[in-house]
C-alpha atoms as a PDB file:
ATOM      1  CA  UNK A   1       9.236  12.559  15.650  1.00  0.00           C
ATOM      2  CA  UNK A   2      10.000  10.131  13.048  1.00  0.00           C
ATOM      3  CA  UNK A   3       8.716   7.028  14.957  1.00  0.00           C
ATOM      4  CA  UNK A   4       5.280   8.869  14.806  1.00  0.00           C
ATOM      5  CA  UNK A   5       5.472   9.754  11.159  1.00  0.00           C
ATOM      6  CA  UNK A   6       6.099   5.600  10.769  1.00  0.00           C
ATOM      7  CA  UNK A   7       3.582   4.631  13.348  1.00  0.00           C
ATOM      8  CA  UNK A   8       1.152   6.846  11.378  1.00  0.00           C
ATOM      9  CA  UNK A   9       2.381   5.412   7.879  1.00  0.00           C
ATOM     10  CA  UNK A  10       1.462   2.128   9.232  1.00  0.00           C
ATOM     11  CA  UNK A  11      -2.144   2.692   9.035  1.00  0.00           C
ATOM     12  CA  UNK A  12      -2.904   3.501   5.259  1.00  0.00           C
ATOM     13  CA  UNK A  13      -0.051   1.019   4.067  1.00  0.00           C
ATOM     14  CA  UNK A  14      -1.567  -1.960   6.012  1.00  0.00           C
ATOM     15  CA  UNK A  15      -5.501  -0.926   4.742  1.00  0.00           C
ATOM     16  CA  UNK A  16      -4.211  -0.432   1.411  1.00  0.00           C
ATOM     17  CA  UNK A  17      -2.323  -3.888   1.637  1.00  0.00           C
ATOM     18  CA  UNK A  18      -5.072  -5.564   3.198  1.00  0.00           C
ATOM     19  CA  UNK A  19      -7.467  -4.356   0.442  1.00  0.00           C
ATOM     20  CA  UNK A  20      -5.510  -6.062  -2.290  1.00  0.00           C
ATOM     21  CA  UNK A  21      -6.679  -9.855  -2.530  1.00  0.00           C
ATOM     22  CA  UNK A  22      -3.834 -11.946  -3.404  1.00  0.00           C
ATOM     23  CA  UNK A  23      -3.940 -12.432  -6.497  1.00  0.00           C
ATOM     24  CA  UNK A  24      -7.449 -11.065  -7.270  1.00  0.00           C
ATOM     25  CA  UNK A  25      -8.832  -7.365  -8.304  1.00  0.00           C
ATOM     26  CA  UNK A  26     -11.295  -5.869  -7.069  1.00  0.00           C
ATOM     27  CA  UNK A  27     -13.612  -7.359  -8.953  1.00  0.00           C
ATOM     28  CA  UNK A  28     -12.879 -10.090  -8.313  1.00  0.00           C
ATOM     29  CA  UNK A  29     -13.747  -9.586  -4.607  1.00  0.00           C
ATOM     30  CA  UNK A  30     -16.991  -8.205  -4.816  1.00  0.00           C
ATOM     31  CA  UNK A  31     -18.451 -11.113  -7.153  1.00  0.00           C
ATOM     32  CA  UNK A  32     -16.889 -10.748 -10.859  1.00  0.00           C
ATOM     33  CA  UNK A  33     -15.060 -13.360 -12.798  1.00  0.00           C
ATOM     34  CA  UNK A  34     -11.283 -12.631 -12.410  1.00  0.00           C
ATOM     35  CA  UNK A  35     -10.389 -16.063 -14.462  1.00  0.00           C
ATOM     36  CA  UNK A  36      -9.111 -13.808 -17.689  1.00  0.00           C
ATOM     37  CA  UNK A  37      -5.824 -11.527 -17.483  1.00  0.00           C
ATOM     38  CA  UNK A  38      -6.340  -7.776 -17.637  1.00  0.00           C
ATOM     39  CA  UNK A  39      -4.977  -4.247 -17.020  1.00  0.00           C
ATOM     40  CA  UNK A  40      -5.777  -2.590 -13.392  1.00  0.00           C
ATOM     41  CA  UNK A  41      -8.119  -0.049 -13.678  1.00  0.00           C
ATOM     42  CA  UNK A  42      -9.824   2.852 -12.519  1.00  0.00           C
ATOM     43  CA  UNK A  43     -10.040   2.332  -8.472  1.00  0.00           C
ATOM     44  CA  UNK A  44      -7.544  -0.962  -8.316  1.00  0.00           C
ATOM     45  CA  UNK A  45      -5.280   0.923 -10.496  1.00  0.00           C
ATOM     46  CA  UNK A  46      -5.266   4.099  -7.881  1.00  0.00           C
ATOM     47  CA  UNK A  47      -4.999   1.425  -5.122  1.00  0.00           C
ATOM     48  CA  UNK A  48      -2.174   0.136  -6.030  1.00  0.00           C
ATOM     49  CA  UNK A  49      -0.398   3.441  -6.449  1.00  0.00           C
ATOM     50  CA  UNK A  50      -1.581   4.534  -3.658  1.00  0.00           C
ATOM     51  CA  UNK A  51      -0.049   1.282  -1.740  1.00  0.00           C
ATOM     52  CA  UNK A  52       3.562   2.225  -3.697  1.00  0.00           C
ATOM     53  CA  UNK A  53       3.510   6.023  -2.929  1.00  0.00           C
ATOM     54  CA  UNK A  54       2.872   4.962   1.124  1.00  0.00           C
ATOM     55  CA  UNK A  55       5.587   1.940   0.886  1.00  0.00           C
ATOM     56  CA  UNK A  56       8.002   4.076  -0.669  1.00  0.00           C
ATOM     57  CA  UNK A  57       7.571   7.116   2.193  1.00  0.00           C
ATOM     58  CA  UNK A  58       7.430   4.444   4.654  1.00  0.00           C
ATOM     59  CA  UNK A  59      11.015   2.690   3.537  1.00  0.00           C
ATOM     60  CA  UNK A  60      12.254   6.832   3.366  1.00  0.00           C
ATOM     61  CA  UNK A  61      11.296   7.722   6.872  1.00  0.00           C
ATOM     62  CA  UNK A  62      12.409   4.507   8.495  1.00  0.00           C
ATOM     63  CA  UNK A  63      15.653   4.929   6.646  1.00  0.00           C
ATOM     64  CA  UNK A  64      15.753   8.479   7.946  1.00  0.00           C
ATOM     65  CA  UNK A  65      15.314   7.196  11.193  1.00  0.00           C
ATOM     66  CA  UNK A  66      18.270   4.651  10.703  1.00  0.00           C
ATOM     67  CA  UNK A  67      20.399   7.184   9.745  1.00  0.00           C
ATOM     68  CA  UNK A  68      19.678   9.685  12.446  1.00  0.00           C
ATOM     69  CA  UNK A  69      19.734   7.531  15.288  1.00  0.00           C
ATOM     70  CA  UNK A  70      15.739   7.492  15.980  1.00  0.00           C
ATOM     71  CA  UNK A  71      15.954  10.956  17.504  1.00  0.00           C
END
């Protein structure tokens, strides 16, 4: 049960990862100048929340499954 819960984790972490430019915001990507230093905001900002909230129930439930054996 808990290798589904991580196999299904997977999916929104890797998007959410994959949606963050190294280094760049989402401006950035779509055209804007991302030369200056600035404060995430509005959908970056919930974007990268989003990407800690999944990491952080990812590490739980693969630690869960450590712990139980993978059963």
């Amino acid at each position: 049960m808990l290798n589904w819960i991580q196999l299904i984790l997977t999916i929104p972490l890797v998007a959410a990862i994959l949606l963050q430019a190294k280094g760049a915001g989402l401006s950035e990507v779509f055209g804007g100048d991302g030369n200056i230093f600035r404060t995430r905001r509005g959908a970056e900002k919930t974007l990268f929340t989003f990407t800690i909230v999944i990491s952080i129930m990812f590490f739980s439930v693969a630690l869960l499954n450590v712990i139980t054996g993978g059963k």
